[in-house]
N, C-alpha and C. Protein backbone atom coordinates (compact mmCIF):
# COMPACT_ATOMS: atom_id res chain seq x y z
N UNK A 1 -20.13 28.94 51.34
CA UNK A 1 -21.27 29.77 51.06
C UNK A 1 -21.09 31.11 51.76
N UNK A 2 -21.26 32.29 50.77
CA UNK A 2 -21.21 33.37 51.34
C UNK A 2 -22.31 34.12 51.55
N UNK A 3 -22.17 34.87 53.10
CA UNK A 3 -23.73 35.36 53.51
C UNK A 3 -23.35 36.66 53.46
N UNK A 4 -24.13 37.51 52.65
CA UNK A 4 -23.77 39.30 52.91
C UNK A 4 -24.61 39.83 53.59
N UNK A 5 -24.58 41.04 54.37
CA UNK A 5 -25.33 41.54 55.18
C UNK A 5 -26.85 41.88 54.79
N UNK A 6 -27.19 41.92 53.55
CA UNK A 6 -28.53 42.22 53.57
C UNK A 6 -29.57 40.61 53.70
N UNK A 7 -28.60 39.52 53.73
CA UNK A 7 -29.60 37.98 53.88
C UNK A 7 -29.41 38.21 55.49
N UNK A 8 -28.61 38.77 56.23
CA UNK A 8 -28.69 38.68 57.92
C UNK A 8 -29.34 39.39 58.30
N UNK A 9 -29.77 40.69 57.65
CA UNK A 9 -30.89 41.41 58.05
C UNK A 9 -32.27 40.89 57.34
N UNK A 10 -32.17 40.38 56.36
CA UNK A 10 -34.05 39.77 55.80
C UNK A 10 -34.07 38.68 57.11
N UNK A 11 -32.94 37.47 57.55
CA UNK A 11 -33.43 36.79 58.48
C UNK A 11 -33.95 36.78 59.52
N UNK A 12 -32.70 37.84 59.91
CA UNK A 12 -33.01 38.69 61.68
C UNK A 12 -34.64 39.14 61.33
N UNK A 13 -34.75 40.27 60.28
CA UNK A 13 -36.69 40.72 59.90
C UNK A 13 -37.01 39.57 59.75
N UNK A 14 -37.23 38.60 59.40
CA UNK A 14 -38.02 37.82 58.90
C UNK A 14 -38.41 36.78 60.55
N UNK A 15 -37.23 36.85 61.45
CA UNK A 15 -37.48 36.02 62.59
C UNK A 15 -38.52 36.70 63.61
N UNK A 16 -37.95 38.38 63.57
CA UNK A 16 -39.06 39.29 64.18
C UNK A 16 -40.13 39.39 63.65
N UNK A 17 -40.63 39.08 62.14
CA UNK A 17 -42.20 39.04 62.29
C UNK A 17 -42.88 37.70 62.56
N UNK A 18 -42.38 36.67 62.60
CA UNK A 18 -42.41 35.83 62.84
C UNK A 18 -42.84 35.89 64.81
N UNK A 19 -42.00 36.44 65.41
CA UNK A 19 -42.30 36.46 66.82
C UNK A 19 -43.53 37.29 66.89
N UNK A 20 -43.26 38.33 66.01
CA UNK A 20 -44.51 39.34 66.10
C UNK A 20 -46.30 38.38 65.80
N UNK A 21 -45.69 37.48 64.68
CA UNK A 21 -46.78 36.86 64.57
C UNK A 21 -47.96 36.16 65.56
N UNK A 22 -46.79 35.41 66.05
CA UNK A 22 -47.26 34.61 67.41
C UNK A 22 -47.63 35.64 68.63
N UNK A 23 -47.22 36.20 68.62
CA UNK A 23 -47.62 37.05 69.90
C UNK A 23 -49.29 38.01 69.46
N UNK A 24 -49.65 38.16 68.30
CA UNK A 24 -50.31 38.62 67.42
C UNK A 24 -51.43 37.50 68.04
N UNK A 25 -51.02 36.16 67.68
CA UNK A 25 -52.11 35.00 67.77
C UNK A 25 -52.71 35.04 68.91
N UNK A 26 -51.93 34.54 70.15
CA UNK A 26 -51.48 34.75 71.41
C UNK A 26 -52.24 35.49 72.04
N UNK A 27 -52.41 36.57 71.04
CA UNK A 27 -53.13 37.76 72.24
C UNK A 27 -52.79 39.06 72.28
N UNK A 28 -51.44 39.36 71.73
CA UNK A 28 -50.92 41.08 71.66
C UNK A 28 -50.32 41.65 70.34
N UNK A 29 -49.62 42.67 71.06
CA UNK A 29 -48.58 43.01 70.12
C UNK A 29 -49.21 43.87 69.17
N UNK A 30 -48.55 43.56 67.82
CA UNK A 30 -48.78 44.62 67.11
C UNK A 30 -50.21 44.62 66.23
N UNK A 31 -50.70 45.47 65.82
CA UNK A 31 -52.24 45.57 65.28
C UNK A 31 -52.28 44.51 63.58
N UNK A 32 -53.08 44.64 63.28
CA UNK A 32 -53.17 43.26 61.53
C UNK A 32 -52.58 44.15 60.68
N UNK A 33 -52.99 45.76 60.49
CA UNK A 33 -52.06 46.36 59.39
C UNK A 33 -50.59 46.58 59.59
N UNK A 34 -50.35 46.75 60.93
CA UNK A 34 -49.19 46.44 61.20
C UNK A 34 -48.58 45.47 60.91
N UNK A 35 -48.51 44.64 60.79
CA UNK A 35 -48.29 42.78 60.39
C UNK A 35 -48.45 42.39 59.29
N UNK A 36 -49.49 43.31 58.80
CA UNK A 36 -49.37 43.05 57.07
C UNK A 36 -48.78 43.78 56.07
N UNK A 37 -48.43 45.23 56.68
CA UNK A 37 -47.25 45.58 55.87
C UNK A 37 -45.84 45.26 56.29
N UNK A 38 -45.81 44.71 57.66
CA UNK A 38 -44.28 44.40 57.81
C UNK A 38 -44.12 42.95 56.84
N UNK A 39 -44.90 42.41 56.59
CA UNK A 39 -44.89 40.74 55.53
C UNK A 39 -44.84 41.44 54.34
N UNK A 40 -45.20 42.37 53.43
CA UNK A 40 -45.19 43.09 52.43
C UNK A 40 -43.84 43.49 52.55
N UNK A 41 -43.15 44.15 53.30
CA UNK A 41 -41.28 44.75 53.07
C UNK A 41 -40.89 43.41 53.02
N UNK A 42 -41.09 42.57 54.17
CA UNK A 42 -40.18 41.57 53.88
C UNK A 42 -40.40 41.02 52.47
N UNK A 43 -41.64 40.67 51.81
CA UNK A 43 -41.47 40.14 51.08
C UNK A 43 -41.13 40.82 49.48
N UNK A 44 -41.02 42.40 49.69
CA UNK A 44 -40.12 42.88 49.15
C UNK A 44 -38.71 42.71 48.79
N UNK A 45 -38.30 42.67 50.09
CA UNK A 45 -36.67 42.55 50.29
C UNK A 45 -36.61 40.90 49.99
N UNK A 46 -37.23 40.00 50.03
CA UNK A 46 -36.73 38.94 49.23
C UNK A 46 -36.82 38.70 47.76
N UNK A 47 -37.84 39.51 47.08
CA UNK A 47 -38.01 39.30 45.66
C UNK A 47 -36.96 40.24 45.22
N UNK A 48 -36.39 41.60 45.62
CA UNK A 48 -35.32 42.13 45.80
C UNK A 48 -33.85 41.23 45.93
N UNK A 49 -33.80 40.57 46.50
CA UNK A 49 -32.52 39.77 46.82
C UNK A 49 -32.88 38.59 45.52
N UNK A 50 -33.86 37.76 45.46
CA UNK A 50 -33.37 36.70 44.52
C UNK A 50 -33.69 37.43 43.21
N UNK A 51 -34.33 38.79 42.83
CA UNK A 51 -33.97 38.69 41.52
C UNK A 51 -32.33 39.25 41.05
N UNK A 52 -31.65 39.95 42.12
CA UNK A 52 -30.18 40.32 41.72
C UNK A 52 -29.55 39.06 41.98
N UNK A 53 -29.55 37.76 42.57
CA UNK A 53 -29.16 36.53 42.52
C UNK A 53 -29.43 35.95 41.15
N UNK A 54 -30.45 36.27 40.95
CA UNK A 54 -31.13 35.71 39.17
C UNK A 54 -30.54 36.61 38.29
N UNK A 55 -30.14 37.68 38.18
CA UNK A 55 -29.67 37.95 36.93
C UNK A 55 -28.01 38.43 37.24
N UNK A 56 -27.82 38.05 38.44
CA UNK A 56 -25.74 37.52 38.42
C UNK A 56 -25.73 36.18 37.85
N UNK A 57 -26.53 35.28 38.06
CA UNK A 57 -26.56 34.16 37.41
C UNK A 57 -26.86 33.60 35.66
N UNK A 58 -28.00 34.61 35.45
CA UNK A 58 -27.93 34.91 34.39
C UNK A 58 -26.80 35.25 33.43
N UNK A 59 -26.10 36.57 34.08
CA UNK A 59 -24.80 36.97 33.39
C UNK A 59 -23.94 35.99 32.98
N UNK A 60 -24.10 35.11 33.98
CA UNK A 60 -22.44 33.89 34.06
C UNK A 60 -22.90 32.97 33.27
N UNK A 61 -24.00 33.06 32.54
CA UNK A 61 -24.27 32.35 31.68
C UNK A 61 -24.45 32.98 30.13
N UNK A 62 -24.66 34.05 30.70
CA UNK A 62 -24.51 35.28 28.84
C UNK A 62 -22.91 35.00 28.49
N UNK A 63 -22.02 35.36 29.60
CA UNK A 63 -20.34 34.84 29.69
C UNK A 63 -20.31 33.66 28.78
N UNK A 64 -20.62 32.78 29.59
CA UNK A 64 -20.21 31.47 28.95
C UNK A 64 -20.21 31.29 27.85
N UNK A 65 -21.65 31.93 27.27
CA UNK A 65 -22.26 31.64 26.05
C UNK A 65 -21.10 32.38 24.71
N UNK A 66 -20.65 33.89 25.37
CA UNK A 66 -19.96 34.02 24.75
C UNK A 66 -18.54 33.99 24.65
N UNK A 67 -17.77 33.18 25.50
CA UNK A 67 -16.65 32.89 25.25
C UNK A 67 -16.31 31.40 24.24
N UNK A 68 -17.78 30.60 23.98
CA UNK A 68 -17.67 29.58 22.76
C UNK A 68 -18.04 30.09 21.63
């Protein structure tokens, strides 16, 4: 399985809002709009990543279709 640099950076973001979260709960840190647009990029950058996963996959199947 190959990991390219933009899934090590959604994780690495995705682990920091995650800390951000808890510390949020907790008692500090960063303010709610703060926290709610950093969950908005991230969840940008993942609908970003699986739809170019979805339509490389797609392709390899337009391929297939037309090499029978």
């Amino acid at each position: 399985m190959k990991i390219d640099w933009l899934e090590v950076v959604l994780i690495i973001f995705g682990l920091f809002i995650a800390y951000q979260l808890l510390k949020a709960i907790l008692g500090g840190s960063w303010q709610t709009e703060s926290l709610i647009i950093a969950f908005l990029v991230f969840n940008l950058g993942l609908t970003w990543k699986l739809t170019t996963k979805f339509e490389g996959h797609m392709s390899n199947h337009r391929l297939k279709e037309n090499i029978r």
